[in-house]
Protein backbone atom coordinates (compact mmCIF):
# COMPACT_ATOMS: atom_id res chain seq x y z
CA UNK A 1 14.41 0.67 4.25
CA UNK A 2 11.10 2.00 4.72
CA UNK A 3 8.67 2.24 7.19
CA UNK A 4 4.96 1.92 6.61
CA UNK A 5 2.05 3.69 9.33
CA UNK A 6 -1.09 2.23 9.65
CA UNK A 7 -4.14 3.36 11.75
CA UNK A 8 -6.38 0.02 11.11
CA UNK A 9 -8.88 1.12 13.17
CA UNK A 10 -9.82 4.03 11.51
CA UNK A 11 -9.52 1.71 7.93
CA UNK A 12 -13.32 1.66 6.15
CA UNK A 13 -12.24 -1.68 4.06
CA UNK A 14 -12.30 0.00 0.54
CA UNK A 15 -9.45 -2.38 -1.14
CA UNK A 16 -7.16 0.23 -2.21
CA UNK A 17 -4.09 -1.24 -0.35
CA UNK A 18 -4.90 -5.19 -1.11
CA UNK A 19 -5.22 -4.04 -5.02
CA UNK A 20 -1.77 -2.01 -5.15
CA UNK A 21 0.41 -4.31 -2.72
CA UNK A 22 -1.53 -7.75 -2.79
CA UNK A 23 2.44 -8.94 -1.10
CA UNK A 24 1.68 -6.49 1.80
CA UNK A 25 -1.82 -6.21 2.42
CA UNK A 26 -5.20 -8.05 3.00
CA UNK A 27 -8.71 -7.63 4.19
CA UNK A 28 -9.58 -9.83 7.43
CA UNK A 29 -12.72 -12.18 6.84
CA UNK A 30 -13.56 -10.78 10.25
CA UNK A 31 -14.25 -7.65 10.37
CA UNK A 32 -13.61 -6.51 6.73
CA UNK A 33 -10.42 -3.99 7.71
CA UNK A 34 -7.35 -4.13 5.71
CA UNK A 35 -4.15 -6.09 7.96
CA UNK A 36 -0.68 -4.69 6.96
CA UNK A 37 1.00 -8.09 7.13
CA UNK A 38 4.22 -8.73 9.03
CA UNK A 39 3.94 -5.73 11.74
CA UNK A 40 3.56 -4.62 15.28
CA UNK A 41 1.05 -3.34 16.78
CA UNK A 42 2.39 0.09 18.94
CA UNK A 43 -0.73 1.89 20.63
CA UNK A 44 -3.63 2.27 17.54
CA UNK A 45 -0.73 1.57 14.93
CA UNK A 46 0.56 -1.12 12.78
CA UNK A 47 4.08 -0.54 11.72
CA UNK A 48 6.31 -2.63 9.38
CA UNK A 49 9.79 -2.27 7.82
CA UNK A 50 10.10 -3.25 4.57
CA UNK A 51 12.74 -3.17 1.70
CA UNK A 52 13.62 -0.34 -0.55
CA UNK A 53 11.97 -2.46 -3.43
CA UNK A 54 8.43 -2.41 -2.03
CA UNK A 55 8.32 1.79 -2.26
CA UNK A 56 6.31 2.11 -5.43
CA UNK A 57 3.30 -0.56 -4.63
CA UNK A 58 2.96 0.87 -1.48
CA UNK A 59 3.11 4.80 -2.34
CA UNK A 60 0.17 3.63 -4.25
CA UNK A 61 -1.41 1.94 -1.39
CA UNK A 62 -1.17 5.27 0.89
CA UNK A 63 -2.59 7.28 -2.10
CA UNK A 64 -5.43 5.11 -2.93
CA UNK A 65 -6.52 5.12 0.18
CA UNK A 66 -9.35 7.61 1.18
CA UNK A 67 -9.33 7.79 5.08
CA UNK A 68 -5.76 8.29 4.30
CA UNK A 69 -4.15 6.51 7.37
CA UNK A 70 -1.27 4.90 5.30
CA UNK A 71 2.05 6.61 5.77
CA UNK A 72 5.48 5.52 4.39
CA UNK A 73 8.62 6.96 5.68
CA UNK A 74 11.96 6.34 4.41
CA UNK A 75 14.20 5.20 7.27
């Protein structure tokens, strides 16, 4: 299992995410900020748990991004 980190509000809208993991991420028509889909919201962070399977897409994700406030842990 793995769990992905997000700080959305700090999240500039750049696409990175959406492009690697299209299954994980997308930008909201509202205010342009990537969503990490299916996660809670704890304080300023978005967390999901997600399969083994989804590592690679995602590793890409937190390196593409340039604010870099994507983290994956392996849990």
């Amino acid at each position: 299992m793995i769990r992905i980190i997000f700080q959305r509000e700090k999240c500039i809208g750049c696409n990175a995410c959406t492009e690697a993991a299209r299954y994980r991420w997308r930008l909201s028509r509202k205010d342009g900020k990537s969503i990490l889909l299916d996660s809670i919201k704890k304080r300023n962070f978005y967390i999901s748990i997600i399969g083994d399977d989804e590592w690679d897409a995602n590793k890409i994700a937190a390196e593409s991004c340039p604010v870099k406030i994507i983290k994956l842990e392996k849990i």
